[in-house]
N, C-alpha and C. Protein backbone atom coordinates (compact mmCIF):
# COMPACT_ATOMS: atom_id res chain seq x y z
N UNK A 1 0.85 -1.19 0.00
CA UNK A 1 0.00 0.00 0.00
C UNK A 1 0.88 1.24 0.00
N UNK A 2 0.75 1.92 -1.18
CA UNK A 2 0.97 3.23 -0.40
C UNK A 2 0.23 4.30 -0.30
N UNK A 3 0.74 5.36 0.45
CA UNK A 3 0.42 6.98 0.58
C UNK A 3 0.85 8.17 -0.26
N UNK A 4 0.04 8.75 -1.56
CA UNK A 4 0.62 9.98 -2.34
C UNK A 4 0.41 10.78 -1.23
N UNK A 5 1.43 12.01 -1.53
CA UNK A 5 1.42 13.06 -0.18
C UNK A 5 0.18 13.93 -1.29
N UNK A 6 0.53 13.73 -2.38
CA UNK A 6 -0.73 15.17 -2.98
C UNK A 6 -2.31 14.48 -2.98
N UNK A 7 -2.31 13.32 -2.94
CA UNK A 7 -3.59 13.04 -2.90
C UNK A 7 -5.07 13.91 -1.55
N UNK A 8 -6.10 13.65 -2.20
CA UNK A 8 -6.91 14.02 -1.09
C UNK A 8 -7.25 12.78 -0.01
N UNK A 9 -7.93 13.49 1.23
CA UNK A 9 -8.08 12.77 1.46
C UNK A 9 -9.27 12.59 2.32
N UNK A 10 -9.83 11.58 3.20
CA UNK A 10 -11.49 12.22 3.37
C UNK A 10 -12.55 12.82 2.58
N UNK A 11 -11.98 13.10 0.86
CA UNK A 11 -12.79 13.33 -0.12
C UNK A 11 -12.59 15.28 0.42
N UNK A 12 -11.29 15.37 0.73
CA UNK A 12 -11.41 16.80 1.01
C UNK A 12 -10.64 17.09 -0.57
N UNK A 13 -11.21 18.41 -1.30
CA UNK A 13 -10.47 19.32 -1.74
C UNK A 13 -10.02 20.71 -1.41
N UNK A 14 -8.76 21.08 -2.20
CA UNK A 14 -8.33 22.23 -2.70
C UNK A 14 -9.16 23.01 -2.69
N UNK A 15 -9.38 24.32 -1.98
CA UNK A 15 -9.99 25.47 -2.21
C UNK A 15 -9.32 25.52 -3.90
N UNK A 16 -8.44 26.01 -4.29
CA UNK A 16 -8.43 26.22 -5.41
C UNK A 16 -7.00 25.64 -5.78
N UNK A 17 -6.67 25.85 -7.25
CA UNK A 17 -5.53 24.84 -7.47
C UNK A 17 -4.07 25.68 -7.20
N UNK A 18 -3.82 26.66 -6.52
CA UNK A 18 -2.75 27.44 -6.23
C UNK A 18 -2.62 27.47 -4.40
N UNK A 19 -3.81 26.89 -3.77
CA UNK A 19 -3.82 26.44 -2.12
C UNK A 19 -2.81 25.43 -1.76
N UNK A 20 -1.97 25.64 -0.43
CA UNK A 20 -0.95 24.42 -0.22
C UNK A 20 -1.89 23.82 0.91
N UNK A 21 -3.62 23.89 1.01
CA UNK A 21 -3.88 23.80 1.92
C UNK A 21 -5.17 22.88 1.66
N UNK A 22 -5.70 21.65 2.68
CA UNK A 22 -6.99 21.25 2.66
C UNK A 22 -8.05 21.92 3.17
N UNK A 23 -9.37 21.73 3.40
CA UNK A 23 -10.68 21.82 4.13
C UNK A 23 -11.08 20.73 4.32
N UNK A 24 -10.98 20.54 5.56
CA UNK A 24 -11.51 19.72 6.04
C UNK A 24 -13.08 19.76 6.65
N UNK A 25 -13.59 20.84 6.24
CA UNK A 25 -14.76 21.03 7.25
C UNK A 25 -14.53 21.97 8.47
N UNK A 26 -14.31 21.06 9.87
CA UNK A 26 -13.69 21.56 10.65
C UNK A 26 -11.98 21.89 10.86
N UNK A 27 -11.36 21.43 9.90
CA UNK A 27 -9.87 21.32 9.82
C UNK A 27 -9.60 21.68 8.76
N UNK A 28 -8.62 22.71 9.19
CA UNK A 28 -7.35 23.04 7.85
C UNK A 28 -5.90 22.78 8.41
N UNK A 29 -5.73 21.66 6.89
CA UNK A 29 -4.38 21.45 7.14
C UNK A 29 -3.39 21.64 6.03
N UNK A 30 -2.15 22.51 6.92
CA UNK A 30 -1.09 22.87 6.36
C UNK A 30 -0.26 21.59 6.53
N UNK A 31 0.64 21.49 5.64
CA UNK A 31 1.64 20.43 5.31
C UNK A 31 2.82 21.04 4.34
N UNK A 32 4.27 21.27 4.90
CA UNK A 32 5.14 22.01 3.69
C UNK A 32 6.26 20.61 4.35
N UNK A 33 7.42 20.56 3.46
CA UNK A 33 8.36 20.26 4.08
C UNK A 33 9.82 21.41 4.64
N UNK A 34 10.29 20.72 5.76
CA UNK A 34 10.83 21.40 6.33
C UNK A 34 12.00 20.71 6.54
N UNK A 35 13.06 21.71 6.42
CA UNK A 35 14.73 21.37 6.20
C UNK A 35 15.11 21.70 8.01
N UNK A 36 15.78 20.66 8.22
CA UNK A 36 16.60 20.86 9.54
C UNK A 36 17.97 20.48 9.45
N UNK A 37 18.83 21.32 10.21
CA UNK A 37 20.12 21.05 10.10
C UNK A 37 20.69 19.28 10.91
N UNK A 38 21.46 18.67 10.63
CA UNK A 38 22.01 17.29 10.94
C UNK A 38 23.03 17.29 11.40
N UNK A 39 24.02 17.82 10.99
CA UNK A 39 25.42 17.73 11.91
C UNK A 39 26.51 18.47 10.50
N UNK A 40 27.42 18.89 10.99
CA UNK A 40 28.79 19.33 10.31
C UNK A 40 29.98 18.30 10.78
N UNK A 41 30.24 17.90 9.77
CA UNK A 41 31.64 17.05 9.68
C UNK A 41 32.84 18.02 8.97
N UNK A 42 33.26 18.41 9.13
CA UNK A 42 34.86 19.56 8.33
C UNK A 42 34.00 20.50 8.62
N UNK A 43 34.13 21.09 7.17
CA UNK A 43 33.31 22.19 6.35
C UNK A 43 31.63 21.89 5.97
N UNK A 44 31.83 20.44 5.75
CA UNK A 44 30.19 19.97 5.26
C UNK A 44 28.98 20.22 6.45
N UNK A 45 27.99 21.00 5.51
CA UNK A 45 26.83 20.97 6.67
C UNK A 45 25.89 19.58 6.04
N UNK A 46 25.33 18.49 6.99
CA UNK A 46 24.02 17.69 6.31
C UNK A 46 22.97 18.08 6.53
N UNK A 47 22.32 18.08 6.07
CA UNK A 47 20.35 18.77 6.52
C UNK A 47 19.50 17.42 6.50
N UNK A 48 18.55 17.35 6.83
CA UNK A 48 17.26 16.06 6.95
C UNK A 48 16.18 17.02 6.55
N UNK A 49 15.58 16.27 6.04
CA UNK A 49 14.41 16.87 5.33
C UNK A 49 12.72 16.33 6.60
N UNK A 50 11.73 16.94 7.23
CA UNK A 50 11.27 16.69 7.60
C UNK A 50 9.89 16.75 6.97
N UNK A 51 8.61 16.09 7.33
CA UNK A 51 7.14 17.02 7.14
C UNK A 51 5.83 15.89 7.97
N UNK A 52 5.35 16.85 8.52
CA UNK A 52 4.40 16.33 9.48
C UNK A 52 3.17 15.60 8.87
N UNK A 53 2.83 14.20 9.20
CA UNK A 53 1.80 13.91 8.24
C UNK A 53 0.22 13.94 9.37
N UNK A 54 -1.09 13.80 8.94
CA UNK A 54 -1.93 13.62 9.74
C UNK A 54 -2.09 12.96 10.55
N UNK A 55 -2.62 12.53 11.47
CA UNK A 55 -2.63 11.04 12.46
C UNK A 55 -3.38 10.62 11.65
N UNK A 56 -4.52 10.36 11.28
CA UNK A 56 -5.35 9.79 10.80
C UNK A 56 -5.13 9.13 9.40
N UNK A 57 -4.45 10.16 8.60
CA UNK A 57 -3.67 9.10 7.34
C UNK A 57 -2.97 8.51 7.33
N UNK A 58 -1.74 8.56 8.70
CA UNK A 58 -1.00 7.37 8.84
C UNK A 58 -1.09 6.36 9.95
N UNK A 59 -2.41 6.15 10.77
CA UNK A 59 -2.73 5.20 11.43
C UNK A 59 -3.48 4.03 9.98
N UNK A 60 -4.54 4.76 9.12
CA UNK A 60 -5.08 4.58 7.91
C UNK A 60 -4.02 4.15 6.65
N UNK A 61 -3.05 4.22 6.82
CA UNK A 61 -1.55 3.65 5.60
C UNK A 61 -1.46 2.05 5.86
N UNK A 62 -1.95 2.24 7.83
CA UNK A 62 -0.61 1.07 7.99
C UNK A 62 0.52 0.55 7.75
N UNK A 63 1.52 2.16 7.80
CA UNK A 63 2.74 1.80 7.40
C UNK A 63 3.65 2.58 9.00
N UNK A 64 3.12 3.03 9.54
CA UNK A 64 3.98 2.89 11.11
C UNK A 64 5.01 1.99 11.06
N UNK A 65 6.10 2.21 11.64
CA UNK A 65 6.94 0.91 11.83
C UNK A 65 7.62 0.47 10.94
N UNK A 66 7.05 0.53 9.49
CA UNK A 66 7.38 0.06 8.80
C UNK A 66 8.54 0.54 7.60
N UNK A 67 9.39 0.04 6.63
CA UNK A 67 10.53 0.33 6.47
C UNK A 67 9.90 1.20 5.19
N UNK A 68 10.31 2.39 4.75
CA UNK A 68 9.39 3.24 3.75
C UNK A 68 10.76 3.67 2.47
N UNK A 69 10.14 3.76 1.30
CA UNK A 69 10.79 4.53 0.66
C UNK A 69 9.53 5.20 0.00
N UNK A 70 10.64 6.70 -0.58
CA UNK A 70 10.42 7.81 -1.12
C UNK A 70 10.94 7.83 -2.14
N UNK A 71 9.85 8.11 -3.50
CA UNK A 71 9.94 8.33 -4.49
C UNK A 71 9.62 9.76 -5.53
N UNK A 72 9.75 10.41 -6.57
CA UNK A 72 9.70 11.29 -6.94
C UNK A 72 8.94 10.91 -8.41
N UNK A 73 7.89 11.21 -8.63
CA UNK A 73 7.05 10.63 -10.22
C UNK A 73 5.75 11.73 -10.37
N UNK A 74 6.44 12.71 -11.54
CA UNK A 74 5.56 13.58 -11.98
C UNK A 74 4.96 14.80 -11.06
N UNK A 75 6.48 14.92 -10.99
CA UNK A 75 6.17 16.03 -9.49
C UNK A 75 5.60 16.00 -8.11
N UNK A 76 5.35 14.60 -8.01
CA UNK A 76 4.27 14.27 -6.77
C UNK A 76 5.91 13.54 -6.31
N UNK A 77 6.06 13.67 -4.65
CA UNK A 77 6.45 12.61 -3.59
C UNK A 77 5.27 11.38 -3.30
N UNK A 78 5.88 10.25 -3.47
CA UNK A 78 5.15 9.20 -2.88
C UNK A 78 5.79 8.39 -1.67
N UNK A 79 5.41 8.36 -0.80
CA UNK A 79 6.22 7.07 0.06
C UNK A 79 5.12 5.82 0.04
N UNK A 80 6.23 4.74 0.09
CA UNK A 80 5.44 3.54 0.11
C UNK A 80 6.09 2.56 0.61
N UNK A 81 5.72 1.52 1.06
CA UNK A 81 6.67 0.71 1.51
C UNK A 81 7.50 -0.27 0.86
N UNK A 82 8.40 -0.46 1.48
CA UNK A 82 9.89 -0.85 0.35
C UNK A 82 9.93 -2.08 0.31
C-alpha cells in the first residue's frame, strides 16, 4: 500500500488549485516540508528533510513501523513501503 502526499483525502479538496492547503470542514491542514540542520563534519553541513503527516492518514496507511521509501514521479512525492 501506499500513501501519495498530494492526494486528497477524506474526499477533502483544494480550495483552489494554487492552495498548499486542505478543508476539512472543521480542519485546515497545512503540510510544507521542512529542512533541519544534521550535523557538520569539516566544512560539510548535512540537513534532513522533515514534514508532518496527519494522524489519521497514517494510522489509515498502515505503514507505522514500517521500512518506507520515497519516491519522486511527476512532481508528486510518494512514500510507500519498500
Amino acid at each position: 500500500m501506499s500513501c501519495k502526499v498530494s492526494d486528497t483525502y477524506f474526499g477533502a479538496k483544494s480550495l483552489s488549485g494554487t492552495d498548499n492547503f486542505k478543508n476539512f470542514g472543521f480542519l485546515i491542514l497545512f503540510m510544507k516540508i521542512m529542512k533541519a540542520f544534521d550535523k557538520k563534519v569539516g566544512e560539510t553541513e548535512y540537513y534532513k528533510y522533515r514534514i508532518n503527516l496527519p494522524k489519521k492518514v497514517v494510522e489509515d496507511s498502515n505503514l507505522l513501523g514500517k521500512k518506507l521509501k520515497a519516491k519522486l514521479e511527476k512532481g508528486k512525492i510518494i512514500i510507500e513501503k519498500e
